[in-house]
Protein backbone atom coordinates (compact mmCIF):
# COMPACT_ATOMS: atom_id res chain seq x y z
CA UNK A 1 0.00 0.00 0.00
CA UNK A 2 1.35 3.80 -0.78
CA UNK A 3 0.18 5.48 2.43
CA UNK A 4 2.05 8.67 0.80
CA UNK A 5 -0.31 8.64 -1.97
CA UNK A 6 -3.27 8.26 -0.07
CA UNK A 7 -2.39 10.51 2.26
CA UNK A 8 -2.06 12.90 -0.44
CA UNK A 9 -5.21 12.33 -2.18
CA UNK A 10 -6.75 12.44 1.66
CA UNK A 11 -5.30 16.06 1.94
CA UNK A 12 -7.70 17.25 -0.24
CA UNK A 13 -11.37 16.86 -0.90
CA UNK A 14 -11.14 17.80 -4.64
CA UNK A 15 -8.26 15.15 -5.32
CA UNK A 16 -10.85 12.66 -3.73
CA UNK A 17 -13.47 13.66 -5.89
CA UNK A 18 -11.58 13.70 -8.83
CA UNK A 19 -9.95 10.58 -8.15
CA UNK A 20 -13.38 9.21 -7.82
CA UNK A 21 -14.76 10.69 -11.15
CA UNK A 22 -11.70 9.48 -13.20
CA UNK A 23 -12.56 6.07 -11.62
CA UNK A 24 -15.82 5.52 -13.19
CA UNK A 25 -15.20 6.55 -16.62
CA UNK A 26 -11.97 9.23 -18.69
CA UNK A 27 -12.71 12.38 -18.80
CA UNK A 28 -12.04 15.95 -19.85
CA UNK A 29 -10.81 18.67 -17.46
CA UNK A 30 -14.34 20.40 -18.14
CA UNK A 31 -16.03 17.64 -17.52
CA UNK A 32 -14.70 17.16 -14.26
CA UNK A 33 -15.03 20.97 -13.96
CA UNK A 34 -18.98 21.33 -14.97
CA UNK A 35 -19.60 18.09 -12.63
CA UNK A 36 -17.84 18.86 -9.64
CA UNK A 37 -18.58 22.46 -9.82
CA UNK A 38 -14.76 23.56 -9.60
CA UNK A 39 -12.90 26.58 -10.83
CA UNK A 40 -10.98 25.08 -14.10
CA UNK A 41 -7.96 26.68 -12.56
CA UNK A 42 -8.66 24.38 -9.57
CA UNK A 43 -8.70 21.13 -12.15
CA UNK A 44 -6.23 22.17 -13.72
CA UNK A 45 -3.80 22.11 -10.54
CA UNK A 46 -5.14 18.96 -9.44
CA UNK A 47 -4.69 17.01 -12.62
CA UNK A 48 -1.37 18.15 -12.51
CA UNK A 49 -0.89 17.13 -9.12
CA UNK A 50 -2.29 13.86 -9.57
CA UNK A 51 -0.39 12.94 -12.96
CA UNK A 52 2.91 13.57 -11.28
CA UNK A 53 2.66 11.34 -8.39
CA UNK A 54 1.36 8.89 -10.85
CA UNK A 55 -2.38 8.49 -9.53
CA UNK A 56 -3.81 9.18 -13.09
CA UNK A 57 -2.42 9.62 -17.01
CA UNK A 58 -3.52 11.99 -20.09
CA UNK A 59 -5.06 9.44 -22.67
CA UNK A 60 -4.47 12.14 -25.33
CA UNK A 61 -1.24 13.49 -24.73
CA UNK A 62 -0.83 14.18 -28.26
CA UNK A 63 -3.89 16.56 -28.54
CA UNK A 64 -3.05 20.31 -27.17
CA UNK A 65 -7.27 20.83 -26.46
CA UNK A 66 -9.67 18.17 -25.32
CA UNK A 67 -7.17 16.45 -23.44
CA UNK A 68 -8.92 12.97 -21.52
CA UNK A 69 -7.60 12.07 -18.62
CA UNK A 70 -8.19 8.74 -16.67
CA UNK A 71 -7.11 7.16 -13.43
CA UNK A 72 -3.89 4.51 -13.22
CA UNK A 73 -3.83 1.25 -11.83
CA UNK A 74 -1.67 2.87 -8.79
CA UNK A 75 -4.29 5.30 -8.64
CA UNK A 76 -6.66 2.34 -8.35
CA UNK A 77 -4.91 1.14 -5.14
CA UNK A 78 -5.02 4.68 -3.80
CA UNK A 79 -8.91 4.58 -4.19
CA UNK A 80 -9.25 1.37 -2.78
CA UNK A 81 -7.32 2.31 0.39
CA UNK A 82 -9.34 5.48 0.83
């Protein structure tokens, strides 16, 4: 078990929420955005957050708009231990 990850997704009630959301199906920053009610600025930070400690990946890194995003299999774990 990563107890650092989880503690980091713990730290923060948006990560969770996220995390969750990217768990049941990919999606865009503004989905996540429109459905959790966030600033985009917000998303933005936490998907950046989250795809450096390795708890989810861009799907379409190639594309510069409409990025996806969905969650890892580490990311997975972290979820699990929540």
């Amino acid at each position: 078990m990563d107890w650092d990850a989880i503690g980091f997704v713990k730290a923060s009630n948006i990560r969770t929420q996220i995390l969750k959301k990217l768990a049941s199906k990919p999606m865009s920053p503004k989905e996540l955005k429109v459905e959790l009610s966030l600033h985009f600025s917000q998303v933005s930070l936490v998907l950046r957050e989250m795809r450096d400690m390795k708890l989810i990946e861009c799907l379409t890194v190639d594309r510069s708009k409409g990025k996806i995003y969905g969650i890892t299999e580490l990311g997975m774990k972290v979820l699990q231990g929540l």
